[in-house]
Protein backbone atom coordinates (compact mmCIF):
# COMPACT_ATOMS: atom_id res chain seq x y z
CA UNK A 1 -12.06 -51.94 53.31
CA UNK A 2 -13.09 -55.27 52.75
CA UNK A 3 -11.36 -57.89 50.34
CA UNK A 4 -13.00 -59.89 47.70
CA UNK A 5 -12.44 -63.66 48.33
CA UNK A 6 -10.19 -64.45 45.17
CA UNK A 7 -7.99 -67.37 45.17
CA UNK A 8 -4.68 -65.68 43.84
CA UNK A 9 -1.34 -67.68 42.98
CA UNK A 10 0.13 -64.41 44.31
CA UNK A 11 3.63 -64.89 42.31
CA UNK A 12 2.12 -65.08 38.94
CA UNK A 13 -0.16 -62.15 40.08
CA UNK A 14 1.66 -58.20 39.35
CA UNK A 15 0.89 -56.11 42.22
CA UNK A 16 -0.91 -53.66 40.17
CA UNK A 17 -3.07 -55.89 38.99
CA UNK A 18 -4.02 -56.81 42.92
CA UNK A 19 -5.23 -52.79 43.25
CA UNK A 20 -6.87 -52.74 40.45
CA UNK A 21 -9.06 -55.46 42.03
CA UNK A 22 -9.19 -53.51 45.52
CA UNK A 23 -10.32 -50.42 43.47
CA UNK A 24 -13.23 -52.18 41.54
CA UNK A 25 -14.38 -54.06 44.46
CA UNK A 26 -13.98 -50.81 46.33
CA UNK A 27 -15.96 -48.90 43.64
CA UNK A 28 -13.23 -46.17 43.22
CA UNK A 29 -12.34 -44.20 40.14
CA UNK A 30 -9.55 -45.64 38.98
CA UNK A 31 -7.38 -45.54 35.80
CA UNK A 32 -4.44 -47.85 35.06
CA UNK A 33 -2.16 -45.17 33.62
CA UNK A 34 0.57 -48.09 32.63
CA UNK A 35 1.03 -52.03 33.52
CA UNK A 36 2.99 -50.68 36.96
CA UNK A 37 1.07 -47.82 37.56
CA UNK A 38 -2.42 -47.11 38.86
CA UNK A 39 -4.18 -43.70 40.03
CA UNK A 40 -7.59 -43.94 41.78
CA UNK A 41 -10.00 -41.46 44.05
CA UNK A 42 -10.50 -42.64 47.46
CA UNK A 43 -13.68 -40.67 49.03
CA UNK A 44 -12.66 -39.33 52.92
CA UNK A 45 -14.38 -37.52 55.52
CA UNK A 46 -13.10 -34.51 54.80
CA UNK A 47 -12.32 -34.68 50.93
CA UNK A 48 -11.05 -37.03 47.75
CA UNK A 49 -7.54 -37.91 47.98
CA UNK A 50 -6.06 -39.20 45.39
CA UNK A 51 -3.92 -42.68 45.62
CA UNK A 52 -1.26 -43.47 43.15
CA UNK A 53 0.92 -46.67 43.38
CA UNK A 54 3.37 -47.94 41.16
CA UNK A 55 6.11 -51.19 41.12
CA UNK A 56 9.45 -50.38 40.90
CA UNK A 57 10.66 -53.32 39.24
CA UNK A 58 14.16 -52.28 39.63
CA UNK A 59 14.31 -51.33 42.91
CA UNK A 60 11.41 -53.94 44.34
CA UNK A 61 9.10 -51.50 45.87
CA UNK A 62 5.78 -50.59 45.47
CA UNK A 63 5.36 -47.36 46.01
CA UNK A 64 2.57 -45.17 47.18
CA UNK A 65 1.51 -41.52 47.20
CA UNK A 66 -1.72 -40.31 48.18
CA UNK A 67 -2.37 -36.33 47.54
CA UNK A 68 -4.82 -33.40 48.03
CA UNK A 69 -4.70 -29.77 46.84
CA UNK A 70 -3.76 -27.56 49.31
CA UNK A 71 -2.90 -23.78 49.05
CA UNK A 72 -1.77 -21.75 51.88
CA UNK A 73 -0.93 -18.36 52.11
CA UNK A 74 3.04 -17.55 51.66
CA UNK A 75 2.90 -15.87 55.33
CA UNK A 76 1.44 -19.50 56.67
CA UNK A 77 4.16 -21.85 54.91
CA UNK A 78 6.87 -21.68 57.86
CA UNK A 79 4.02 -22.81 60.34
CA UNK A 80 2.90 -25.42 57.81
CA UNK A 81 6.63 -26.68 57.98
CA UNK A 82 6.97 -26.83 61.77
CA UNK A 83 3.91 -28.86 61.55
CA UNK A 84 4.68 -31.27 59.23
CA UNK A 85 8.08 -32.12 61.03
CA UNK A 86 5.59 -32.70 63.96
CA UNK A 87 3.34 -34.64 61.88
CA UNK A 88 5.94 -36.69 60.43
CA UNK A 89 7.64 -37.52 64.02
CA UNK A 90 3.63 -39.42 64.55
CA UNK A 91 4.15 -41.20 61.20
CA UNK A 92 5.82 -44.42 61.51
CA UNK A 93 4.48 -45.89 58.27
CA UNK A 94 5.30 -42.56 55.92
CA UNK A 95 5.33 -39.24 55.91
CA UNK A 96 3.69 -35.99 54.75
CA UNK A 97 5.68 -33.72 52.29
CA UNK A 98 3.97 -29.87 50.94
CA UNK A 99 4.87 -29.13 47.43
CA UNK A 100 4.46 -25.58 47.22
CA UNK A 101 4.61 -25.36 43.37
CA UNK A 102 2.09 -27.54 42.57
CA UNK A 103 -0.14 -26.79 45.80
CA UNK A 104 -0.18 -30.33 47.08
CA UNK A 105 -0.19 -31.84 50.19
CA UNK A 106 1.77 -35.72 49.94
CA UNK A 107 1.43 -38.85 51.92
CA UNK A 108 4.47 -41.27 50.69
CA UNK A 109 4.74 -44.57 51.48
CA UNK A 110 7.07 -47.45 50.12
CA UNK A 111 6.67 -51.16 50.16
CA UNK A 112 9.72 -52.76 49.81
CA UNK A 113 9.66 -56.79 48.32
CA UNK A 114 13.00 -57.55 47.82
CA UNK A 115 13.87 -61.26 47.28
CA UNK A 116 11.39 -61.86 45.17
CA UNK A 117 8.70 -61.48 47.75
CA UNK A 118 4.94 -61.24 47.05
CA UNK A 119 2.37 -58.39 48.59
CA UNK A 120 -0.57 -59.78 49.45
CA UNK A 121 -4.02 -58.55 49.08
CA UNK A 122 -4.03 -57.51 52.62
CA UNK A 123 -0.88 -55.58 52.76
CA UNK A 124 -2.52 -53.54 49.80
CA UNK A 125 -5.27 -52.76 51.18
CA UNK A 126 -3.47 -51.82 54.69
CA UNK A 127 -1.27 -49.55 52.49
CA UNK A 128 -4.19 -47.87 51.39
CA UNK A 129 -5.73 -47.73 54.32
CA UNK A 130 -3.38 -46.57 56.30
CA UNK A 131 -2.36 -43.42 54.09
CA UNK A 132 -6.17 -42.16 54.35
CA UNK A 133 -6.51 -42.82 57.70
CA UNK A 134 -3.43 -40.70 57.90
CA UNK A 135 -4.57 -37.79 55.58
CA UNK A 136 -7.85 -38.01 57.66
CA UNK A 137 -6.05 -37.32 60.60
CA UNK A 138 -3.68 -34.45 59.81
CA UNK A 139 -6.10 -32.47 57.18
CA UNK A 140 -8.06 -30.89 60.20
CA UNK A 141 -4.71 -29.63 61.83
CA UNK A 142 -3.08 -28.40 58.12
CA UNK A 143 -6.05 -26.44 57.64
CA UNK A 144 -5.65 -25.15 60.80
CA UNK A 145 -2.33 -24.13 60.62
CA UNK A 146 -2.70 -22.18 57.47
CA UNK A 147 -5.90 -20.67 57.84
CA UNK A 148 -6.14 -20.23 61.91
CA UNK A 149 -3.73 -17.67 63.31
CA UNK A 150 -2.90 -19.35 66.74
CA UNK A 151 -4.61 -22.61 67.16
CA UNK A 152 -2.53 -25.46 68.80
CA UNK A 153 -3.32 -27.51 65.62
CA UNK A 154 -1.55 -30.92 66.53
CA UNK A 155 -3.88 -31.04 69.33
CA UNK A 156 -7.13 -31.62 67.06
CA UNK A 157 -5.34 -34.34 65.71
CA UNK A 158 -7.51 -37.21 66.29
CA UNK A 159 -5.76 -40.21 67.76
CA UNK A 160 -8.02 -42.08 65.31
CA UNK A 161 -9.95 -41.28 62.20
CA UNK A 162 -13.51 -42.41 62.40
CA UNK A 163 -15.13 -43.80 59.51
CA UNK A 164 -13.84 -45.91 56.53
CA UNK A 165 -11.66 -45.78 53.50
């Protein structure tokens, strides 16, 4: 995703205020529900996902979740569990959770800038980056899981989603 070339005195800037800037360079949907809280459609491969981050003033973290529907039959759920734990043990920069009352598939990441520390631009857009690459990845083996009835599903995880965010 490229950056636009701004010249930011990044501690007077919020860090909601620096994705608001990736999402209208980007061209995304985006709507700033509150001043620490933005929600915006990132167009993948295989779907939208929607990205919400939000500061967490109190606990110095800004936090991101990026989401898609998903619905799998009840019969399907245990295998989607076994999978995610898999999933999740690939996942060194956050993890996949299903919620199976509101039919959505979550990627969760937190940033954590304690001590008054500044995100930059960059780390943003990595953030952002990284959780569709991630949902890129995994989508082809969760809908293989719950739809297939035995496909090895981790195994058409790609190593590495092609295309861009």
């Amino acid at each position: 995703m490229g950056l636009p070339n701004h010249a930011f005195d990044f501690e007077d800037v919020h860090p909601i205020d620096i994705v608001q800037d990736i999402a209208a360079n980007q061209e995304w949907e985006f709507d700033r529900i509150a001043d620490d809280q933005i929600s915006m459609d990132v167009e993948g491969q295989w779907r939208t996902y929607s990205v919400t981050l939000a500061w967490s003033e109190a606990d110095e973290t800004l936090r991101l979740i990026c989401t898609f529907d998903m619905e799998p039959p009840a019969h399907r759920l245990d295998s989607l569990y076994a999978l995610l734990n898999a999933v999740n043990d690939h996942c060194w920069a956050g993890s996949f959770t299903y919620l199976d009352e509101q039919k959505l598939m979550i990627f969760r990441y937190g940033l954590i800038l304690s001590g008054g520390q500044v995100a930059s631009p960059d780390q943003i857009d990595t953030m952002i980056s990284a959780a569709v690459i991630s949902a890129e990845r995994y989508y082809p083996a969760f809908q293989l899981t719950i739809w297939g009835e035995e496909t090895p599903a981790m195994q058409v995880a790609i190593a590495e989603a092609h295309g861009h965010a």
